[in-house]
Structure formats: structure tokens, C-alpha cells
PDB file of N, CA and C in Angstrom:
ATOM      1  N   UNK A   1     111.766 103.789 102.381  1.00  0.00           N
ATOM      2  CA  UNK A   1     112.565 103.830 101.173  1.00  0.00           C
ATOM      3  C   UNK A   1     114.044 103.687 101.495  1.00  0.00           C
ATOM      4  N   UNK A   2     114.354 104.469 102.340  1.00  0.00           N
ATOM      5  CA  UNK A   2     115.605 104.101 102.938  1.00  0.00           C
ATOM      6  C   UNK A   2     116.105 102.774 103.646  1.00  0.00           C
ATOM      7  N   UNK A   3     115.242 102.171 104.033  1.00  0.00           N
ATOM      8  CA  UNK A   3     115.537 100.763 104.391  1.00  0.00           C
ATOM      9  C   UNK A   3     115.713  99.558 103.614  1.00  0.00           C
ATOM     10  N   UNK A   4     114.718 100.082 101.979  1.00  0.00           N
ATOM     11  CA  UNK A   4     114.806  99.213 100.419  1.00  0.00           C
ATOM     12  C   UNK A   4     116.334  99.759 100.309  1.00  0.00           C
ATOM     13  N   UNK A   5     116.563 100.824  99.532  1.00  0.00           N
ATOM     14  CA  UNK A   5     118.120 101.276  99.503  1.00  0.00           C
ATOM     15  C   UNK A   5     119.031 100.508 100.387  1.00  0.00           C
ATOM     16  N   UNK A   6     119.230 100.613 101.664  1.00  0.00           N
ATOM     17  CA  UNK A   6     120.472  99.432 102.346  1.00  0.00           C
ATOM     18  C   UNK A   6     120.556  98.187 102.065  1.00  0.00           C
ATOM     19  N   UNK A   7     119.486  98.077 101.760  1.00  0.00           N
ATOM     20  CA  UNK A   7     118.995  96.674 101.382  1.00  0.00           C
ATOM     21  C   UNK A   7     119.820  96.679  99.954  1.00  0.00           C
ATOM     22  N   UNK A   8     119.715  97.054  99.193  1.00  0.00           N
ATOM     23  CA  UNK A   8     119.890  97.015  97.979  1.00  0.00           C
ATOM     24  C   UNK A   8     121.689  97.152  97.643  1.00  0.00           C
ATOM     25  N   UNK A   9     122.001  97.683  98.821  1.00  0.00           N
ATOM     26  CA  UNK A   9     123.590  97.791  98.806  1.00  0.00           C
ATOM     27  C   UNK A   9     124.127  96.775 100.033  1.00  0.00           C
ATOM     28  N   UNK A  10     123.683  96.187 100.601  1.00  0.00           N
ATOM     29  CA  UNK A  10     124.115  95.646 101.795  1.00  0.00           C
ATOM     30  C   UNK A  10     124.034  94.216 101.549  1.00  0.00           C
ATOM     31  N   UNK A  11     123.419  93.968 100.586  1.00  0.00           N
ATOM     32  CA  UNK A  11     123.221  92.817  99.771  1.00  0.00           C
ATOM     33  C   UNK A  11     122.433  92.128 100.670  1.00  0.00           C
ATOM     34  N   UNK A  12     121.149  92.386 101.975  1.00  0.00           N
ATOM     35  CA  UNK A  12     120.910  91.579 102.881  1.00  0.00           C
ATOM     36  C   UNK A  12     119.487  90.773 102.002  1.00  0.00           C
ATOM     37  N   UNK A  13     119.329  89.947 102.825  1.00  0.00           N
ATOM     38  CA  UNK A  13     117.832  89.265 101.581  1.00  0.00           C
ATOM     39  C   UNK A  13     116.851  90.420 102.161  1.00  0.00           C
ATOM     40  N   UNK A  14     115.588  90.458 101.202  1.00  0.00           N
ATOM     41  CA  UNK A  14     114.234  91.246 101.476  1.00  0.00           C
ATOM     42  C   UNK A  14     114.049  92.205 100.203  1.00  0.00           C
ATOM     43  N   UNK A  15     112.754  92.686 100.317  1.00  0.00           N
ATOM     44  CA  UNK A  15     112.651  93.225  99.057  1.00  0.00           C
ATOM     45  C   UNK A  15     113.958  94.150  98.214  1.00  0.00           C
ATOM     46  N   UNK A  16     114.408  95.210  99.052  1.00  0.00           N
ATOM     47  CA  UNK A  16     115.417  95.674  98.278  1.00  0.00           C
ATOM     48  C   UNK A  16     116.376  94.431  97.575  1.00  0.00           C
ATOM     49  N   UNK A  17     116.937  93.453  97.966  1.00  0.00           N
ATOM     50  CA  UNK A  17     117.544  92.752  97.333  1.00  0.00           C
ATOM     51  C   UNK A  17     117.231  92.258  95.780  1.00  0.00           C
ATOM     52  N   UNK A  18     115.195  91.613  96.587  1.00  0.00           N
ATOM     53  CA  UNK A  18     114.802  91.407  94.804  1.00  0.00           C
ATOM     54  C   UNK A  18     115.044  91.689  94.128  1.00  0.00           C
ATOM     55  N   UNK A  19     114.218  93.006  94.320  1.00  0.00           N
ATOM     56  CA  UNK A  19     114.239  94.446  93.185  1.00  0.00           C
ATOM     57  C   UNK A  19     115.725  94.422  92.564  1.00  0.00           C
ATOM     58  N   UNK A  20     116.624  94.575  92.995  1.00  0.00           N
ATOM     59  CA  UNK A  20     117.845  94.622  92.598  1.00  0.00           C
ATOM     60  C   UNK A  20     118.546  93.721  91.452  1.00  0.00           C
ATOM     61  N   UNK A  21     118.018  92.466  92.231  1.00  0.00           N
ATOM     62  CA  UNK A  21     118.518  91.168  91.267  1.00  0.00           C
ATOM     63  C   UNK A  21     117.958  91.004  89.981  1.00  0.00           C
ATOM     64  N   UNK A  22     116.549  91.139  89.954  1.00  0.00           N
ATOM     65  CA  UNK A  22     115.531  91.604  89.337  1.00  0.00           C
ATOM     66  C   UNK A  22     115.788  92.052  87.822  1.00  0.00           C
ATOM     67  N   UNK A  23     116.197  93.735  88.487  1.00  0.00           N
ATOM     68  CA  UNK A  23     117.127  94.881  87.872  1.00  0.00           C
ATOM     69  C   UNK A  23     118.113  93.850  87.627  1.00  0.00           C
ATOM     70  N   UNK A  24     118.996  93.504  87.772  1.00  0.00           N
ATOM     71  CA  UNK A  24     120.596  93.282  87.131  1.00  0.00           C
ATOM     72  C   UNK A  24     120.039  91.867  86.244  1.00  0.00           C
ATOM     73  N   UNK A  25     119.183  90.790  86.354  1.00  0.00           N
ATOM     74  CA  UNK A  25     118.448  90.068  85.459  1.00  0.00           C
ATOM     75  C   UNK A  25     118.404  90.400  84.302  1.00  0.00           C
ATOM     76  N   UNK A  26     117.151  91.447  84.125  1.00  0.00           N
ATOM     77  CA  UNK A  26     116.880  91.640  83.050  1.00  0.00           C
ATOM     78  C   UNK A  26     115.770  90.714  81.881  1.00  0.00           C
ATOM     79  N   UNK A  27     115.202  89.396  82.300  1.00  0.00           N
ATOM     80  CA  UNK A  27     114.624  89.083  81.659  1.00  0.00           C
ATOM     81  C   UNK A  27     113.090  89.659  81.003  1.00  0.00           C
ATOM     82  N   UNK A  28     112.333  89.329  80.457  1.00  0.00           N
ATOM     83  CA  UNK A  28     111.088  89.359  80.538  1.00  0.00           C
ATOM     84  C   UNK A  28     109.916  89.593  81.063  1.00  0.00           C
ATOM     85  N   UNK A  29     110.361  89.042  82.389  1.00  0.00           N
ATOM     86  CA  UNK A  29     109.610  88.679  83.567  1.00  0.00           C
ATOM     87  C   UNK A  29     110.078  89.506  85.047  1.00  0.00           C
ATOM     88  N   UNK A  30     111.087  90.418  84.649  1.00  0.00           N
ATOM     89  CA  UNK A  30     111.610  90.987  85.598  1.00  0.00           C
ATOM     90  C   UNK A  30     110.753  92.188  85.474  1.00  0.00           C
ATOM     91  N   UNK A  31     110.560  93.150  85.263  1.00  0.00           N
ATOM     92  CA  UNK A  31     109.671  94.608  84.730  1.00  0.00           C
ATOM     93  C   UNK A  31     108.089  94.126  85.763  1.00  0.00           C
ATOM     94  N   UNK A  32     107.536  93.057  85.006  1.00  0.00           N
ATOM     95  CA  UNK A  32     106.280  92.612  86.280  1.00  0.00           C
ATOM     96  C   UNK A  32     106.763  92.187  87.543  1.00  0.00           C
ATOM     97  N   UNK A  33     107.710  91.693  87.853  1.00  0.00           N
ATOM     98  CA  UNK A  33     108.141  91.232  89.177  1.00  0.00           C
ATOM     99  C   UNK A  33     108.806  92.616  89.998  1.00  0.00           C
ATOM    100  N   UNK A  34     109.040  93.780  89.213  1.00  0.00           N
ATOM    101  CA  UNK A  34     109.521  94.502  89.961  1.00  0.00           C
ATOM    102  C   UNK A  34     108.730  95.554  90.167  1.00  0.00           C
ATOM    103  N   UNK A  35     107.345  95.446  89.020  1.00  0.00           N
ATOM    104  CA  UNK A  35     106.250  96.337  89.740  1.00  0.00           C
ATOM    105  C   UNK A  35     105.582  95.907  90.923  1.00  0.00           C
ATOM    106  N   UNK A  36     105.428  94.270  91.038  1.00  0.00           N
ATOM    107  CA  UNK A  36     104.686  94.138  92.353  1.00  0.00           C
ATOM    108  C   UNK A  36     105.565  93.997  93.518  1.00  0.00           C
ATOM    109  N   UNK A  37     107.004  94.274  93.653  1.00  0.00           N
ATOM    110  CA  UNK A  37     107.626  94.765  95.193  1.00  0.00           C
ATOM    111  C   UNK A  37     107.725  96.135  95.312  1.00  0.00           C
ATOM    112  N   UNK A  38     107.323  96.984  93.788  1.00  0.00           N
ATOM    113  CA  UNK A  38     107.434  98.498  94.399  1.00  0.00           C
ATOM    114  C   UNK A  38     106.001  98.514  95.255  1.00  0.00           C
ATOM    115  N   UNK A  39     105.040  98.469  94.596  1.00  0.00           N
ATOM    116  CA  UNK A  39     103.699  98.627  94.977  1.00  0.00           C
ATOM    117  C   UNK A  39     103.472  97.631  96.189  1.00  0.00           C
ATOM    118  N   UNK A  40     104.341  96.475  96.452  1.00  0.00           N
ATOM    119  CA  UNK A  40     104.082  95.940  97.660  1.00  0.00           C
ATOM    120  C   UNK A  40     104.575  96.989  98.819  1.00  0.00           C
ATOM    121  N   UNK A  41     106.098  97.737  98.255  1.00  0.00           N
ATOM    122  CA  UNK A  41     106.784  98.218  99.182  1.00  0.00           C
ATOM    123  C   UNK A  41     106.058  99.526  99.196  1.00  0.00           C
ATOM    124  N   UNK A  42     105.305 100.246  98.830  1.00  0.00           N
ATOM    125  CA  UNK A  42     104.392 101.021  98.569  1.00  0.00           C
ATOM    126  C   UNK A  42     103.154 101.278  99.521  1.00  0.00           C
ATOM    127  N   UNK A  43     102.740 100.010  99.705  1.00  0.00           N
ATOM    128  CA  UNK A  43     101.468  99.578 100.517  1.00  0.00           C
ATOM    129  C   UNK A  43     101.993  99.368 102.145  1.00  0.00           C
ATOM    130  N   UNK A  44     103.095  98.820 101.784  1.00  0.00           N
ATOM    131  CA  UNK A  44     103.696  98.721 103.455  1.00  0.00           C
ATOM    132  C   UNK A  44     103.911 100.291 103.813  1.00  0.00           C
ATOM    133  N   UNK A  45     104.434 100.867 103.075  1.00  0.00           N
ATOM    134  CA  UNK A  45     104.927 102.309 103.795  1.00  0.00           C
ATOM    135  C   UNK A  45     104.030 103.183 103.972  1.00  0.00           C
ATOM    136  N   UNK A  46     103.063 103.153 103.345  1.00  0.00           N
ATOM    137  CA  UNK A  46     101.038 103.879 103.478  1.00  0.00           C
ATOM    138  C   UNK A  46     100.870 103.228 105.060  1.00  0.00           C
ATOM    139  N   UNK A  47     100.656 102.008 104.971  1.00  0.00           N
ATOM    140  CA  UNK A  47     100.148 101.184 106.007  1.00  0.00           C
ATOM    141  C   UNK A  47     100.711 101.583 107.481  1.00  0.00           C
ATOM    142  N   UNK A  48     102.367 101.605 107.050  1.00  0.00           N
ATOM    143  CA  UNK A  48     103.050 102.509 108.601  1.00  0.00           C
ATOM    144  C   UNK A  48     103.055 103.948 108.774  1.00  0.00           C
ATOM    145  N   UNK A  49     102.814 104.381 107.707  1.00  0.00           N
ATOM    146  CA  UNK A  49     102.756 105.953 107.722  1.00  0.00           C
ATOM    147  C   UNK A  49     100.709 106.030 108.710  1.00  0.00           C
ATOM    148  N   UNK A  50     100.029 105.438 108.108  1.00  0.00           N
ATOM    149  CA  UNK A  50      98.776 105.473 108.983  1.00  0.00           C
ATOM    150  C   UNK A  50      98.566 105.217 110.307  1.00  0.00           C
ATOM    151  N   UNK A  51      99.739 103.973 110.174  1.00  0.00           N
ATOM    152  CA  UNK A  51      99.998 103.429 111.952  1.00  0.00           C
ATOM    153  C   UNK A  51     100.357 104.564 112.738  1.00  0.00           C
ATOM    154  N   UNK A  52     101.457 105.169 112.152  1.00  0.00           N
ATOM    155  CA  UNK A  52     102.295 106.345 112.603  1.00  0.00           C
ATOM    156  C   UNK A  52     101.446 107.668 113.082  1.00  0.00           C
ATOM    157  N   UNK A  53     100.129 107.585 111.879  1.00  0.00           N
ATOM    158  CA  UNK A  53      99.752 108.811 112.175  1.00  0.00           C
ATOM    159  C   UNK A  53      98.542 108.848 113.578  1.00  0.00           C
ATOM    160  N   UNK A  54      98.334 107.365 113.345  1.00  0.00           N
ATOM    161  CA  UNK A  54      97.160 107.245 114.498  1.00  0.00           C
ATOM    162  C   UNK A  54      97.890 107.310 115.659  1.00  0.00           C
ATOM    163  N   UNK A  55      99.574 107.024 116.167  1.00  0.00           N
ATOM    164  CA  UNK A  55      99.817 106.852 117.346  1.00  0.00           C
ATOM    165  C   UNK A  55     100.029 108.274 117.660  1.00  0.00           C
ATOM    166  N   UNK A  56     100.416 109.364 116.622  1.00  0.00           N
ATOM    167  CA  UNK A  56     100.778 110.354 116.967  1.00  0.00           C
ATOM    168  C   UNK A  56      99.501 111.227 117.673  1.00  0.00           C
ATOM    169  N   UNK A  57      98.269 110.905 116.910  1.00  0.00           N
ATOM    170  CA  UNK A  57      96.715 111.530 117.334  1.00  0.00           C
ATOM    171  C   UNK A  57      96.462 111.178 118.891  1.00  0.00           C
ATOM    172  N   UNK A  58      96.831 109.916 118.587  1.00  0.00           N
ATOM    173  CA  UNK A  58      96.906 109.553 119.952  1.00  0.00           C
ATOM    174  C   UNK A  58      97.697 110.145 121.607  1.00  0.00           C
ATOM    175  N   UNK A  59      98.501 110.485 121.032  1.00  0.00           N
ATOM    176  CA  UNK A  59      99.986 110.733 121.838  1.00  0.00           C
ATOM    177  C   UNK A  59      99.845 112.363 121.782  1.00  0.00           C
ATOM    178  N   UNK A  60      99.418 112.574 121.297  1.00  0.00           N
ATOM    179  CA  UNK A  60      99.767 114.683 121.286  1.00  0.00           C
ATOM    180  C   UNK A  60      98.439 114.993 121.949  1.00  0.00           C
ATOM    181  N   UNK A  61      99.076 116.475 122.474  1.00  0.00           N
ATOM    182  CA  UNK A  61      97.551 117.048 123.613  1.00  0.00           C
ATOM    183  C   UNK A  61      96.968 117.903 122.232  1.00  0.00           C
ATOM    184  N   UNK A  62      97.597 118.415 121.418  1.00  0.00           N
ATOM    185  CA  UNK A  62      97.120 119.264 120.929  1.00  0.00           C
ATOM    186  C   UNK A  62      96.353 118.797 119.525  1.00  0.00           C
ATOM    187  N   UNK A  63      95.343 119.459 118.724  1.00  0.00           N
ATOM    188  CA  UNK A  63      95.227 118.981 117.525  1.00  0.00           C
ATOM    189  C   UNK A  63      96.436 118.541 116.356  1.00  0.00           C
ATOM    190  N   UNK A  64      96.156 117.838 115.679  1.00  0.00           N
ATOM    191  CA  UNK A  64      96.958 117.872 114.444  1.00  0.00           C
ATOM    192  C   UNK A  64      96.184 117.689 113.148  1.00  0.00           C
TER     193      UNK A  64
END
């Protein structure tokens, strides 16, 4: 989430940017276009949070 946010002020391209432009748009078509980069950006951060959790299972002596 924090990496959408810089994005979103740093003006760099990638999803935070969309979303943004998106937002300052305003058309019609912006509201659906900006549900599927939350929920894209959504799915990515599940996806590394799982990565994350398997390396940690991996990596620790102890249970978690």
C-alpha cells in the first residue's frame, strides 16, 4: 500500500499512478477501472504476503 501511495505522489507510471488519474478523470468509466487496480493491487499484496509467509516457515527454527 505504501508503494501505491508514492506512486501516487511521485507521479512515477504503475498502478498508483492509474488509480490516481483515474480519480482526477472522473468519467463514467473511471469507478470500474479503479475497482479492478484496487483488487488487482489487492491480489498482488495476498500473493506476497503468502510468499512472505512461506519463506518465513521456512527460515525460522521455531513454530509459527
Amino acid at each position: 500500500m505504501v508503494l501505491i501511495a508514492a506512486e501516487m505522489l511521485a507521479q512515477n507510471p504503475g498502478l498508483g499512478k492509474f488509480v490516481w488519474d483515474e480519480f482526477q478523470n472522473g468519467s463514467s468509466h473511471s469507478l470500474g477501472k479503479i475497482m479492478v487496480a484496487v483488487f488487482t493491487i489487492g491480489i498482488i499484496g495476498f500473493i506476497l504476503d503468502r510468499i512472505m509467509h512461506s519463506l518465513q516457515n521456512v527460515f525460522s527454527f521455531g513454530k509459527v
